[in-house]
N, C-alpha and C. Protein backbone atom coordinates (compact mmCIF):
# COMPACT_ATOMS: atom_id res chain seq x y z
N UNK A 1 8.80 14.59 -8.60
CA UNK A 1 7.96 13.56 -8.01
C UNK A 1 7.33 14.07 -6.72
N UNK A 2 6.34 15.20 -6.70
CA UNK A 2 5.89 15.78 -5.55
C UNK A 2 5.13 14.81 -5.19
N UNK A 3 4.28 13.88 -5.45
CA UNK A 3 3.02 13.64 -5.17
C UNK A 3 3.88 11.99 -4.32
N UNK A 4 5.20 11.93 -4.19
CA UNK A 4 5.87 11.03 -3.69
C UNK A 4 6.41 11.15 -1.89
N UNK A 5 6.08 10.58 -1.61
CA UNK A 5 6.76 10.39 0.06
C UNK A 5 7.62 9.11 0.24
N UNK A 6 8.96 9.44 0.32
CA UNK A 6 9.89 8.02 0.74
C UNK A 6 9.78 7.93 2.48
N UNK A 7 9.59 6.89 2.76
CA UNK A 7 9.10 7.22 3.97
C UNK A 7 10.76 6.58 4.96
N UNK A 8 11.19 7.41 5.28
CA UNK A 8 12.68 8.01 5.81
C UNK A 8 13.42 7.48 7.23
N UNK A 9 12.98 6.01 7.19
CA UNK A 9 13.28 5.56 8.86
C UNK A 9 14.18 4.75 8.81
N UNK A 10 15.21 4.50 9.98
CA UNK A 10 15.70 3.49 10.32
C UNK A 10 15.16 2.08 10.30
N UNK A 11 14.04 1.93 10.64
CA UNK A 11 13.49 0.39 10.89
C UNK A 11 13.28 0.03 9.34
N UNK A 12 12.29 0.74 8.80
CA UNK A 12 12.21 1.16 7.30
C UNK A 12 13.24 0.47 6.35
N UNK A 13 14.39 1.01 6.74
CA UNK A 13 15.84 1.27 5.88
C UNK A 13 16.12 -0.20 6.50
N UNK A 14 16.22 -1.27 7.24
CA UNK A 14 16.95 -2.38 7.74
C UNK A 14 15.59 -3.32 7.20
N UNK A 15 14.48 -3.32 6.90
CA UNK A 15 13.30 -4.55 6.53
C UNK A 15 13.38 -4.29 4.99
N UNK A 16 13.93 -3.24 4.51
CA UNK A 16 14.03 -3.10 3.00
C UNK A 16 15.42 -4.10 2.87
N UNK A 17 16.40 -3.88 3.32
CA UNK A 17 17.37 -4.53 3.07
C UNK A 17 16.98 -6.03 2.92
N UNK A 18 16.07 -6.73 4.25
CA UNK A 18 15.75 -7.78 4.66
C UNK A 18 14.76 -8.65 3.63
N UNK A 19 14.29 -7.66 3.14
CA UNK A 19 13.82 -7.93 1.97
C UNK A 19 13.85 -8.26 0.33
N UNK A 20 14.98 -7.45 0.31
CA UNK A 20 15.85 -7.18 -1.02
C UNK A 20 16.90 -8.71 -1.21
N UNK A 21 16.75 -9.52 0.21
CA UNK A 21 17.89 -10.62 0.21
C UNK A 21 17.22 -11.74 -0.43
N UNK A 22 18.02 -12.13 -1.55
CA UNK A 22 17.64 -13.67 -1.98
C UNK A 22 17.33 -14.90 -0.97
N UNK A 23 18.11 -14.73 -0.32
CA UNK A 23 18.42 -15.98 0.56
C UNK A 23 17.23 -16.25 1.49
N UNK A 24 16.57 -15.04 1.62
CA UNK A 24 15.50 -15.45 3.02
C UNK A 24 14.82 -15.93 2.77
N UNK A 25 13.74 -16.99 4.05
CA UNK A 25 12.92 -17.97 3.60
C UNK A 25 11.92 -16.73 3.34
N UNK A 26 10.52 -17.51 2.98
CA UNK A 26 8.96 -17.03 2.75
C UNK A 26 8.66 -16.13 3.90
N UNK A 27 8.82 -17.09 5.41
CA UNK A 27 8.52 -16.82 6.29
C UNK A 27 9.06 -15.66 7.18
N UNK A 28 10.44 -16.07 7.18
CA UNK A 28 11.36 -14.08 6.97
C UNK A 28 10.58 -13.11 6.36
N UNK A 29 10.07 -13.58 5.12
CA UNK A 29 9.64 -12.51 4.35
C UNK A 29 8.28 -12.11 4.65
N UNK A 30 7.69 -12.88 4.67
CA UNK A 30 5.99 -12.55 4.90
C UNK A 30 6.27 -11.53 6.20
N UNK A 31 7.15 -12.58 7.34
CA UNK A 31 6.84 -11.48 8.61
C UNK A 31 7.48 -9.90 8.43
N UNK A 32 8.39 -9.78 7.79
CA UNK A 32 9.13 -8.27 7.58
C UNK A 32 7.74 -7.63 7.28
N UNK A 33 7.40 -8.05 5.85
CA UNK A 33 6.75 -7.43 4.83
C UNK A 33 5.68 -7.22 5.93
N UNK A 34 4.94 -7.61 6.88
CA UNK A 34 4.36 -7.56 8.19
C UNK A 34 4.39 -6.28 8.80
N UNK A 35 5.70 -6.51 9.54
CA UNK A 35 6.12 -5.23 10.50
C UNK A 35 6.83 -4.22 9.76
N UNK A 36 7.06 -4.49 8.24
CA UNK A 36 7.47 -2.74 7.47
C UNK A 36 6.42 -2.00 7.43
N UNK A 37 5.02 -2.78 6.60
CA UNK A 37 3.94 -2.18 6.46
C UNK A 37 3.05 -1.50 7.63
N UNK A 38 3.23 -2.35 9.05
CA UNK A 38 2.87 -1.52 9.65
C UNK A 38 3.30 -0.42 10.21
N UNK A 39 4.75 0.15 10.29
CA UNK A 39 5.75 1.21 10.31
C UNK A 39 5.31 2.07 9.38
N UNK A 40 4.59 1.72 7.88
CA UNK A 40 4.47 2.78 6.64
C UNK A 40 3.45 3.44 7.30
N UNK A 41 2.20 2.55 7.78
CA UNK A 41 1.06 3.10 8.22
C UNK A 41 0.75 4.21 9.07
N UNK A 42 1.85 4.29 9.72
CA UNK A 42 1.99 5.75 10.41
C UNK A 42 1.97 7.27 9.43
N UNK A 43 2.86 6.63 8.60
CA UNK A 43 3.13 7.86 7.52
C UNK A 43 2.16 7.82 6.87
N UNK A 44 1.45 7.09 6.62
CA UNK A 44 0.52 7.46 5.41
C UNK A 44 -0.71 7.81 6.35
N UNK A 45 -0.75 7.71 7.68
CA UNK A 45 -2.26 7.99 7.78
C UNK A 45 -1.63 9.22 8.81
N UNK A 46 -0.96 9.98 8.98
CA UNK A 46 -0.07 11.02 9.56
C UNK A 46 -1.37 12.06 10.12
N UNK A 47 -1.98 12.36 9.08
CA UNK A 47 -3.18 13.81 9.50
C UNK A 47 -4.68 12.74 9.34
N UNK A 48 -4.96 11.77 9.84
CA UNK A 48 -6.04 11.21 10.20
C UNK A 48 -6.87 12.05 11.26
N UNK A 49 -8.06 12.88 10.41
CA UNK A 49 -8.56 13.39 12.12
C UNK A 49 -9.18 12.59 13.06
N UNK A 50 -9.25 12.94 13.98
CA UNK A 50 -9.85 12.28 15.50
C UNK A 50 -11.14 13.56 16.08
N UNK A 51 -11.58 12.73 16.87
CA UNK A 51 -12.82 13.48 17.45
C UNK A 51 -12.64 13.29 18.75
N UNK A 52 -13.13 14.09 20.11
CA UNK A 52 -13.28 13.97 21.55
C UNK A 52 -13.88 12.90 21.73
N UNK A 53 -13.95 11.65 22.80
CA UNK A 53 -14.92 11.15 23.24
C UNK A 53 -14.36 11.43 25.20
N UNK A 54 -15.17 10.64 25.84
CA UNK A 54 -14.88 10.75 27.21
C UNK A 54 -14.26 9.71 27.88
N UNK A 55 -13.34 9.03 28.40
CA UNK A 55 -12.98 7.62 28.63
C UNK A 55 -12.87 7.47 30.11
N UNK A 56 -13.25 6.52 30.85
CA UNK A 56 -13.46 6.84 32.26
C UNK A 56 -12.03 5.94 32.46
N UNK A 57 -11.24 6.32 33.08
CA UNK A 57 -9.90 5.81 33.61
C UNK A 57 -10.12 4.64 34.94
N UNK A 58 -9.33 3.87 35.99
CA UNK A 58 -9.50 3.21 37.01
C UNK A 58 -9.52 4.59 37.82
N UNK A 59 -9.57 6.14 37.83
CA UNK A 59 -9.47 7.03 38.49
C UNK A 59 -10.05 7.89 38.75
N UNK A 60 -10.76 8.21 37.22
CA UNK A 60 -11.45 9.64 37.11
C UNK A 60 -11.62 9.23 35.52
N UNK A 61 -12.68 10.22 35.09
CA UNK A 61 -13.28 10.40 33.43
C UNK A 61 -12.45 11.67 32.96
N UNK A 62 -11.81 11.00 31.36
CA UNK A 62 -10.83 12.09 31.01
C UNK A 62 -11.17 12.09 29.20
N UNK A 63 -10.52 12.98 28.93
CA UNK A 63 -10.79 13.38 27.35
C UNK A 63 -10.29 12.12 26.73
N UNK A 64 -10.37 11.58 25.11
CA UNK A 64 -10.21 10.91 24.95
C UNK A 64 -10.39 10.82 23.48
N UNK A 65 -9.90 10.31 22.45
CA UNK A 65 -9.73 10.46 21.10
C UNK A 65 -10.09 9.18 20.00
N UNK A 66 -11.19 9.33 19.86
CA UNK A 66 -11.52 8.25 18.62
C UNK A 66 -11.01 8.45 16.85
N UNK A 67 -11.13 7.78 16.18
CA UNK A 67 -10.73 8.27 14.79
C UNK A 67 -11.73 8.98 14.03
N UNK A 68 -12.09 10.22 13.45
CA UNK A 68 -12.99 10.44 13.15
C UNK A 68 -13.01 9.81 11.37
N UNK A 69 -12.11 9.47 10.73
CA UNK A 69 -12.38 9.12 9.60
C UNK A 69 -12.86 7.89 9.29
N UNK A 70 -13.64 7.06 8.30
CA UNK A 70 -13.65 6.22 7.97
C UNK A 70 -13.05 5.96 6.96
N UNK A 71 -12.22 4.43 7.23
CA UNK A 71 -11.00 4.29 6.73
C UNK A 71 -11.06 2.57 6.25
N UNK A 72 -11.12 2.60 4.68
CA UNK A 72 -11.01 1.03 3.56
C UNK A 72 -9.71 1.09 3.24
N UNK A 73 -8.93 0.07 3.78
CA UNK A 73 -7.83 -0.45 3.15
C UNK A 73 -7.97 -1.50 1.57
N UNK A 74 -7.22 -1.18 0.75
CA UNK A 74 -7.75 -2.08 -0.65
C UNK A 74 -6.35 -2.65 -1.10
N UNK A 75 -5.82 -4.15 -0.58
CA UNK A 75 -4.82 -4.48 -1.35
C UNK A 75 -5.50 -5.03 -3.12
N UNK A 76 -4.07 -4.58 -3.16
CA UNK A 76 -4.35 -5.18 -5.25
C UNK A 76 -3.91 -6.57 -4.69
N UNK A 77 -4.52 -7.60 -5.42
CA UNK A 77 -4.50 -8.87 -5.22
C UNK A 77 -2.97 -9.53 -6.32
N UNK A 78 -2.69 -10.14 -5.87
CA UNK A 78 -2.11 -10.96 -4.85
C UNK A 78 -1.23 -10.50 -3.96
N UNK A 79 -0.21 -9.44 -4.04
CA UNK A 79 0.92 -9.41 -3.37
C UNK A 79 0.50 -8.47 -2.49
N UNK A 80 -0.73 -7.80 -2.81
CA UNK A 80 -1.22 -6.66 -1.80
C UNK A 80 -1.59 -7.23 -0.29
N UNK A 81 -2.24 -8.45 -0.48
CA UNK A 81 -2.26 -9.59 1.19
C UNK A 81 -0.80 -8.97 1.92
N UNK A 82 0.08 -8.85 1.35
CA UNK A 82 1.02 -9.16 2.56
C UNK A 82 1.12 -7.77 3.40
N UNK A 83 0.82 -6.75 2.74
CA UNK A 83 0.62 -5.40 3.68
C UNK A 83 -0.29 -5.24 4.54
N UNK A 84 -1.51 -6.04 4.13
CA UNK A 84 -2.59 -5.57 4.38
C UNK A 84 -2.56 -5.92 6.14
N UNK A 85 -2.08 -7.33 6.76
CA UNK A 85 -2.39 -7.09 8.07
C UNK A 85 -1.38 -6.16 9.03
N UNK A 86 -0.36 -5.53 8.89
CA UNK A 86 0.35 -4.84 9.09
C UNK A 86 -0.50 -3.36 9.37
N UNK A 87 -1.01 -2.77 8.06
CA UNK A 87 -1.73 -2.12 8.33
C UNK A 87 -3.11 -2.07 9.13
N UNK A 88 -3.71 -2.99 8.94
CA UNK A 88 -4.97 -3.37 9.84
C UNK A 88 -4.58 -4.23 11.50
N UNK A 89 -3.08 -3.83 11.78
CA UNK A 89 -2.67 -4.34 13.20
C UNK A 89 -2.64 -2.25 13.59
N UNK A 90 -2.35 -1.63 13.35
CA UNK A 90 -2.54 -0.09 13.52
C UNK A 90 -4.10 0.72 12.90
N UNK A 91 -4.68 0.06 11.88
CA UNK A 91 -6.23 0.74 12.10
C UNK A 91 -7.07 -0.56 11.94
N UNK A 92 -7.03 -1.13 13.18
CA UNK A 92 -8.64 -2.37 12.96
C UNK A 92 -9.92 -1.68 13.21
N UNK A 93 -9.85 -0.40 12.75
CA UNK A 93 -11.48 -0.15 12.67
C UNK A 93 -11.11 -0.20 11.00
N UNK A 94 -10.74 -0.19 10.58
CA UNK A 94 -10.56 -0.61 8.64
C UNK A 94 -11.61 -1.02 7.89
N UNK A 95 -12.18 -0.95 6.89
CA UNK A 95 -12.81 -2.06 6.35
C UNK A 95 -11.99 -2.17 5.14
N UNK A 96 -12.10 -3.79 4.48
CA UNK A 96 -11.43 -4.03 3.46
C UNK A 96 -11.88 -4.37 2.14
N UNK A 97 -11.01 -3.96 0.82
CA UNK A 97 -11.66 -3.91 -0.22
C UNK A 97 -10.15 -4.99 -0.86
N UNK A 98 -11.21 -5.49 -2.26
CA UNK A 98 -10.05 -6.06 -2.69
C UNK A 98 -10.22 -5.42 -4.55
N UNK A 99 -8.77 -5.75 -4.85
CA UNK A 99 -8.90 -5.54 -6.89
C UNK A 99 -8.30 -6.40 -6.72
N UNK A 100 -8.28 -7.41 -7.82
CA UNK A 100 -7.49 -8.42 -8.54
C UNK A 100 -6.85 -7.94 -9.94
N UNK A 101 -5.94 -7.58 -10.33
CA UNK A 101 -5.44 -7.43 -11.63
C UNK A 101 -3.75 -8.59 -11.78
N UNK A 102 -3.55 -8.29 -13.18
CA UNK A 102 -2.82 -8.87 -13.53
C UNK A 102 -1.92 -8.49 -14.31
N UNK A 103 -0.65 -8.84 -14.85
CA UNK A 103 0.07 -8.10 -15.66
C UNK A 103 0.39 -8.91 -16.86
N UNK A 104 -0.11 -8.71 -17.76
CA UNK A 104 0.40 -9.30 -19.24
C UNK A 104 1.81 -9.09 -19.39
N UNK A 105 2.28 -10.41 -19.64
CA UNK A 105 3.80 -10.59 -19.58
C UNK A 105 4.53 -10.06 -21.26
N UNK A 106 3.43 -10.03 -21.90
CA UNK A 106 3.72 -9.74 -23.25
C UNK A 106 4.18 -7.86 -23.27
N UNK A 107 2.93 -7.23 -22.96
CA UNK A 107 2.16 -5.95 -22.87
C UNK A 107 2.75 -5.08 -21.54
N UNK A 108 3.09 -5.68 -20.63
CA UNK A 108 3.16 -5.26 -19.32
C UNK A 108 2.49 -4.64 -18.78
N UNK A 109 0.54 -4.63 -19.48
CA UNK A 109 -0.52 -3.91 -19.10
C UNK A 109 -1.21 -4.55 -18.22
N UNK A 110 -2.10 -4.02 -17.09
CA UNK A 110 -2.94 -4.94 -16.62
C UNK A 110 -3.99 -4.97 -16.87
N UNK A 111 -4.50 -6.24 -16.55
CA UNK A 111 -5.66 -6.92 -16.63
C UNK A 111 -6.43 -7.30 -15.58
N UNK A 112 -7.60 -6.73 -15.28
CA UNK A 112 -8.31 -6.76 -14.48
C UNK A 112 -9.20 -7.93 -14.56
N UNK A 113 -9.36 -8.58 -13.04
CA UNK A 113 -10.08 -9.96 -12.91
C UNK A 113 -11.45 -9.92 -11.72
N UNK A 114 -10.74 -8.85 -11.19
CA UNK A 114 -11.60 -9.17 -9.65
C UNK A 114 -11.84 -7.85 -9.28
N UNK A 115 -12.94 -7.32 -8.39
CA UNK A 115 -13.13 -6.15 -7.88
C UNK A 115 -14.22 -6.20 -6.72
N UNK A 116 -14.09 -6.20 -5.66
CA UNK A 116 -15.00 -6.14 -4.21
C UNK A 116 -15.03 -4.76 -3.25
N UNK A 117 -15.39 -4.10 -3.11
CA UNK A 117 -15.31 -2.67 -2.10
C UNK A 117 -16.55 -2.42 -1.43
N UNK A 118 -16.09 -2.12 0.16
CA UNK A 118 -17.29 -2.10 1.04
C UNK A 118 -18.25 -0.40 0.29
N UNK A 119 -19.07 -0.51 0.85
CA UNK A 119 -20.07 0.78 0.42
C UNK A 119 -19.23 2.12 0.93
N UNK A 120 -19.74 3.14 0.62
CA UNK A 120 -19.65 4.15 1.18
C UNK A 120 -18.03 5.05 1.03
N UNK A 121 -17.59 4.85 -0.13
CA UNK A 121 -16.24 4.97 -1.02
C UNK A 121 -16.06 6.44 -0.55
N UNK A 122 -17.26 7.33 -1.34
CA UNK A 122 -17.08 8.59 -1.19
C UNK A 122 -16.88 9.31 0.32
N UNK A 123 -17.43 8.63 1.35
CA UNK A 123 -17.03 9.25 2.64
C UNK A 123 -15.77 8.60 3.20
N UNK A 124 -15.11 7.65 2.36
CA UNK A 124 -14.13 7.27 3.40
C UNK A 124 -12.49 7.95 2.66
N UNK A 125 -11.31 7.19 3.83
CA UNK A 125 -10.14 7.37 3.19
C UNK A 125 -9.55 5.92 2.38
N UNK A 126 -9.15 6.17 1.61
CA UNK A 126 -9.28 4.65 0.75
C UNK A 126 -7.57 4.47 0.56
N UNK A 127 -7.08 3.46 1.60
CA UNK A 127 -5.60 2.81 1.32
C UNK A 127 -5.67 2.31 0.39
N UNK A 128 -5.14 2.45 -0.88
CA UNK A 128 -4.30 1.31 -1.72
C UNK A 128 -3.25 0.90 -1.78
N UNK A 129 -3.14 -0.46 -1.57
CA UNK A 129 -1.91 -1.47 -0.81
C UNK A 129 -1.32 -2.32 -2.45
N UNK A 130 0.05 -1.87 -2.86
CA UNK A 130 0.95 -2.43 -3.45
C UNK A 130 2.02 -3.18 -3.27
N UNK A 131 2.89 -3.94 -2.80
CA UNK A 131 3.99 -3.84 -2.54
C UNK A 131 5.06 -3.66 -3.86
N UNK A 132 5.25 -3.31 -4.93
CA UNK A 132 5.65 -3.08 -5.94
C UNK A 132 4.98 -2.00 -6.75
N UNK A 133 5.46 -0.93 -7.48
CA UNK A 133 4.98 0.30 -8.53
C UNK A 133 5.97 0.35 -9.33
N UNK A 134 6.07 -0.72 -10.26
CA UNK A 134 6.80 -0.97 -11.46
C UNK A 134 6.46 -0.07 -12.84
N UNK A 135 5.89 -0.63 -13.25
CA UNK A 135 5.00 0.54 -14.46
C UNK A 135 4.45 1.45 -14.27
N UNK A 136 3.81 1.17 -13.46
CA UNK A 136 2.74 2.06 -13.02
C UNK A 136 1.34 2.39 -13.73
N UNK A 137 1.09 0.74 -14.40
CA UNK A 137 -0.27 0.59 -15.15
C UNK A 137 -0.91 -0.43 -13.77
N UNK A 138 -0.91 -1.71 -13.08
CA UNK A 138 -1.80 -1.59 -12.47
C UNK A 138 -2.53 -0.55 -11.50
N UNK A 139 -1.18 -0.07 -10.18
CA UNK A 139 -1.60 0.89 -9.54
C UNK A 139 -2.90 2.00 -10.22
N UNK A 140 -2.21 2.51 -11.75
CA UNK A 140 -3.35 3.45 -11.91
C UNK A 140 -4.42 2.75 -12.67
N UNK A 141 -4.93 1.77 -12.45
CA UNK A 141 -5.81 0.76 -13.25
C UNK A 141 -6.87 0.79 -11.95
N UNK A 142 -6.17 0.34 -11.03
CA UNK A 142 -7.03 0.10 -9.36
C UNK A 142 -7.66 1.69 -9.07
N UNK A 143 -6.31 2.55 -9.19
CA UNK A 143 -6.85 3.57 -8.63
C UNK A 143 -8.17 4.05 -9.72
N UNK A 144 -8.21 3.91 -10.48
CA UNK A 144 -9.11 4.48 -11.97
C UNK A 144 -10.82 3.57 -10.82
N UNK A 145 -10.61 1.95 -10.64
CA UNK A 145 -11.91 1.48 -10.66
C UNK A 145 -12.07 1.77 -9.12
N UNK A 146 -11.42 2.48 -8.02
CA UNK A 146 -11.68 2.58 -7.17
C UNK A 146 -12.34 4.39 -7.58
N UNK A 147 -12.15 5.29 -8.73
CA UNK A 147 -12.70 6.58 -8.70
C UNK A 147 -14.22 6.23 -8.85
N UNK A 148 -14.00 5.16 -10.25
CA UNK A 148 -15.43 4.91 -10.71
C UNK A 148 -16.45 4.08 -9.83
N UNK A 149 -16.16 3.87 -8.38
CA UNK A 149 -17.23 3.78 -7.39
C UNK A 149 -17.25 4.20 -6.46
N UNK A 150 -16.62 5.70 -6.81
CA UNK A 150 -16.87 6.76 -5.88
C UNK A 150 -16.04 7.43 -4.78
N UNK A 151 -14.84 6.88 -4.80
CA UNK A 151 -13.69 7.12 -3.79
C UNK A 151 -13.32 8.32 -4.64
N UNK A 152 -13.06 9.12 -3.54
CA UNK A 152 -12.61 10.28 -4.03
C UNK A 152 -11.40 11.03 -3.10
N UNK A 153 -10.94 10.32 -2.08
CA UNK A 153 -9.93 10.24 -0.82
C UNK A 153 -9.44 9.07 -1.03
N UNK A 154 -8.04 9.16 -2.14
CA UNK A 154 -7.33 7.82 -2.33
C UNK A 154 -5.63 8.06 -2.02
N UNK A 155 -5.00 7.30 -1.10
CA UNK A 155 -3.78 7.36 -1.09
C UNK A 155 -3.07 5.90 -1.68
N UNK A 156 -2.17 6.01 -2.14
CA UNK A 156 -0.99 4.47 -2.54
C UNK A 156 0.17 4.27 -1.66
N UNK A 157 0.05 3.05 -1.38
CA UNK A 157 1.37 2.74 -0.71
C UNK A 157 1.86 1.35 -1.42
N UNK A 158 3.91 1.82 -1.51
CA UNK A 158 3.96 0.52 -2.21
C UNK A 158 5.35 0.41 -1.44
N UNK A 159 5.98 -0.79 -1.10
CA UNK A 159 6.75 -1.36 -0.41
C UNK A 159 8.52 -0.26 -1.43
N UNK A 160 8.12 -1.08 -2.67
CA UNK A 160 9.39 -0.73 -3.33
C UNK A 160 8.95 0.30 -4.91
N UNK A 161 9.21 1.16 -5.37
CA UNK A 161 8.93 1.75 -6.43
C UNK A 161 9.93 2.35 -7.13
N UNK A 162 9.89 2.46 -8.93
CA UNK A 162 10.62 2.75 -9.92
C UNK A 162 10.02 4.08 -10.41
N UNK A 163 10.74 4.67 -10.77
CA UNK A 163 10.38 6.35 -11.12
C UNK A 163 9.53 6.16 -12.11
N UNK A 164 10.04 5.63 -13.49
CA UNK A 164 8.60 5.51 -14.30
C UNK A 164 7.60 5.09 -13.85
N UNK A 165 6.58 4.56 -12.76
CA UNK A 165 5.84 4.03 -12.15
C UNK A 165 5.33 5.20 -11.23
N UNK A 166 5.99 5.78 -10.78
CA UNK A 166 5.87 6.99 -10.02
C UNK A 166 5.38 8.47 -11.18
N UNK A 167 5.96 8.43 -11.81
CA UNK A 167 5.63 9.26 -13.23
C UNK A 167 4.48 9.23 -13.44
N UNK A 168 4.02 7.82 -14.01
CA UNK A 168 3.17 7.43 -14.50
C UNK A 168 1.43 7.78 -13.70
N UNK A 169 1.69 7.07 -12.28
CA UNK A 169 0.49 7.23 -11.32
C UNK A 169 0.22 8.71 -11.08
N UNK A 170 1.26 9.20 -11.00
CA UNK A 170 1.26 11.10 -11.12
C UNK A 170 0.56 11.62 -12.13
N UNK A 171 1.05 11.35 -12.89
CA UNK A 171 0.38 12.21 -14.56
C UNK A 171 -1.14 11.66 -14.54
N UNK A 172 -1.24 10.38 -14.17
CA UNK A 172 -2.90 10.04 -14.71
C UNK A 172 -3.77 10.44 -13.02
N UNK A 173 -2.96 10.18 -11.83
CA UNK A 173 -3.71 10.46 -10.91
C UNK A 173 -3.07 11.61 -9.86
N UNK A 174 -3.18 13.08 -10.45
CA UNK A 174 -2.39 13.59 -9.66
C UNK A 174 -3.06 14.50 -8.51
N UNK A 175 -3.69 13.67 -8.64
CA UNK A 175 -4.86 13.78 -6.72
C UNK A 175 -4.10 13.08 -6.19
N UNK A 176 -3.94 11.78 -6.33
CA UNK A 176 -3.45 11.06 -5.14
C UNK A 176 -1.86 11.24 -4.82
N UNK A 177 -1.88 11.44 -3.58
CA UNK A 177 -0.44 10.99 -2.69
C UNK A 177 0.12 9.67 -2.88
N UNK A 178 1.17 9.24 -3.25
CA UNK A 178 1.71 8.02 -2.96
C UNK A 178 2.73 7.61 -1.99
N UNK A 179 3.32 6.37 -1.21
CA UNK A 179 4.19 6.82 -0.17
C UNK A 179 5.19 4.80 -0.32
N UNK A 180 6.20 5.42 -0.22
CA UNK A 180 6.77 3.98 -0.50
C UNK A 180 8.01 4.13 0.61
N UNK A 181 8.79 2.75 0.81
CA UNK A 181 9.55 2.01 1.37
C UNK A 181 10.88 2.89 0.95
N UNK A 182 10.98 2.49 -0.65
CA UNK A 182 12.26 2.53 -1.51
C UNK A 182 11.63 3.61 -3.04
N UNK A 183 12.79 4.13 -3.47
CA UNK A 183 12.59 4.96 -4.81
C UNK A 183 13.91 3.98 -5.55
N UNK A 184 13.82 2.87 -6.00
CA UNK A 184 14.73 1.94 -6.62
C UNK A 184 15.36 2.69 -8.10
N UNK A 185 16.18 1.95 -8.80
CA UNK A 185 16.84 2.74 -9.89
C UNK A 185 16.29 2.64 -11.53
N UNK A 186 15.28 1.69 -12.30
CA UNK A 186 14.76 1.64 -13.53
C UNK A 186 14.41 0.08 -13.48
N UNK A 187 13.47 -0.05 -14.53
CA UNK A 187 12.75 -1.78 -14.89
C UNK A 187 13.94 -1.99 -15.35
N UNK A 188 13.88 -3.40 -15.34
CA UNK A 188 14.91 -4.13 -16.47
C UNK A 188 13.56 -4.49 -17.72
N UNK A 189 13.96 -5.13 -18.66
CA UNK A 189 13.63 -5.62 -20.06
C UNK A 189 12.14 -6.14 -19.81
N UNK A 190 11.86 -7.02 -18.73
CA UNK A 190 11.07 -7.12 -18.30
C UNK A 190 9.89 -6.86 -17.05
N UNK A 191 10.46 -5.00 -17.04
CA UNK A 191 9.09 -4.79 -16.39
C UNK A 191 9.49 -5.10 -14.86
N UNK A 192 10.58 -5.78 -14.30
CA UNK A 192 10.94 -5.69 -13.37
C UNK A 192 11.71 -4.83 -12.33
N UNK A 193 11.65 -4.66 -11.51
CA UNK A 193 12.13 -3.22 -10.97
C UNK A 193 13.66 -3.34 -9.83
N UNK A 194 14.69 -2.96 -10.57
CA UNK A 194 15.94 -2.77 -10.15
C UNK A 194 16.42 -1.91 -8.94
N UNK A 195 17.68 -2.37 -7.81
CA UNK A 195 17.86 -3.35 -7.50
C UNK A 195 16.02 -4.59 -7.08
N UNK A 196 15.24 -3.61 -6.63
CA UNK A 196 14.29 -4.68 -6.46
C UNK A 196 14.16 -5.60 -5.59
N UNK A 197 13.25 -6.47 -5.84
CA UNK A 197 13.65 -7.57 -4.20
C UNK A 197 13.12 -8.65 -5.12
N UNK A 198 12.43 -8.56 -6.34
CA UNK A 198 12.21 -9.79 -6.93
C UNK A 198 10.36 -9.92 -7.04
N UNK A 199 9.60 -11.08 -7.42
CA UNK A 199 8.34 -10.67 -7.44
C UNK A 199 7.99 -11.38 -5.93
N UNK A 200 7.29 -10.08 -5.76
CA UNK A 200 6.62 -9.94 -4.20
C UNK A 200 5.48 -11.10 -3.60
N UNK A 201 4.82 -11.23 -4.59
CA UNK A 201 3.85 -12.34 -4.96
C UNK A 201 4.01 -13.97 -4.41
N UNK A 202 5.18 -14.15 -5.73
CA UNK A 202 6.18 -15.14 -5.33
C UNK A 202 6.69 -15.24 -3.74
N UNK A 203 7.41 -14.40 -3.71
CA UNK A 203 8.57 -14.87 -2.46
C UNK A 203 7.41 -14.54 -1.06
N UNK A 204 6.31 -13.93 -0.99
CA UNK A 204 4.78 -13.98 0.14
C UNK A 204 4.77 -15.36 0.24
N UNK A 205 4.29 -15.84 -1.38
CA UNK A 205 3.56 -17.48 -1.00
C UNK A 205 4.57 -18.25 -1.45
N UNK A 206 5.33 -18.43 -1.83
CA UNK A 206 6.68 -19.31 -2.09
C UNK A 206 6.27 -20.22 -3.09
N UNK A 207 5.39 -19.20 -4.07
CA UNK A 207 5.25 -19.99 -5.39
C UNK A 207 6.03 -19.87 -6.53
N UNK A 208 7.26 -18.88 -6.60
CA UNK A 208 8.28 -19.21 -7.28
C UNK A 208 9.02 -19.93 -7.75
């Protein structure tokens, strides 16, 4: 699983736990899922280059470092909301894209509903925001309609992920880097991902 980064922290390792708990409300959860994602964001945007600018201090004018990349965050819709301001509290120069897909409960394939992305794909770095990589058919579904308008600088981030899912996004997209929370232990029967924290979706909006 080269194309994998577990991303290896203490804070990391205690909001996964916090997460993984039945018991917590929505609001526990939304805020973790909050401040994990913005902890991932470090790792995943690690070699972001920067450019000189000049910044005048209360003292004197000194060197000074803007981001030189342009940088679209794209949660997959629905459960992708909950990363997304986490990450855009560490790059609000961002712009944001959305996919909507879905997962056939029969098939465990997805189904695509929705698709929005600011212009200019090919010059930027393009976050894709999961909190789950179960199969690993939406992830590479998003990543597929984010090639076909031109992104060609795509990374994945997913809160919790299952090796077949990881397999999977590898073999069909093995350009992209992916970088997760957790490397969990296999689906159960249904496509769900063990130990797991349950559907992400759900326990965000407390429509379970």
């Amino acid at each position: 699983m080269t194309n994998l980064t577990i991303i290896d922290h203490p804070l990391i390792k205690r909001d996964v736990a916090i997460l993984r708990d039945a018991t917590v409300s929505n609001h526990v959860f939304r805020t973790t899922l909050r401040r994990i994602s913005s902890i991932m964001a470090f790792t995943v945007t690690h070699d972001l280059r920067v450019r000189k600018t000049k910044v005048r201090t209360p003292l004197e004018v000194t060197t000074g470092y803007v981001l030189a990349d342009d940088i679209v965050i794209v949660p997959v819709l629905r459960a992708g909301l909950g990363l997304i301001d986490g990450f855009l509290d560490v790059l609000p120069e961002a712009r944001v894209g959305h996919v909507g897909l879905y997962r056939n409960e029969r098939t465990l394939e997805p189904v695509d509903y929705y698709a929005k992305f600011p212009q200019g794909l090919a010059k930027s770095l393009v976050i894709l925001l999961d909190p789950m990589l179960a199969t690993g058919g939406s992830a590479s579904a998003a990543i597929t309609f984010l090639k076909r308008r031109g992104a060609k600088r795509i990374r994945f981030a997913a809160l919790v992920a299952a090796p077949i899912g990881v397999k999977r996004v590898a073999a069909n997209h093995p350009d992209v880097p992916m970088y997760a929370a957790a490397l969990d232990r296999k689906l159960n029967d249904r496509g769900y991902i063990l130990p797991g924290l349950g559907d992400a979706g759900d326990r965000l909006f407390g429509t379970e």
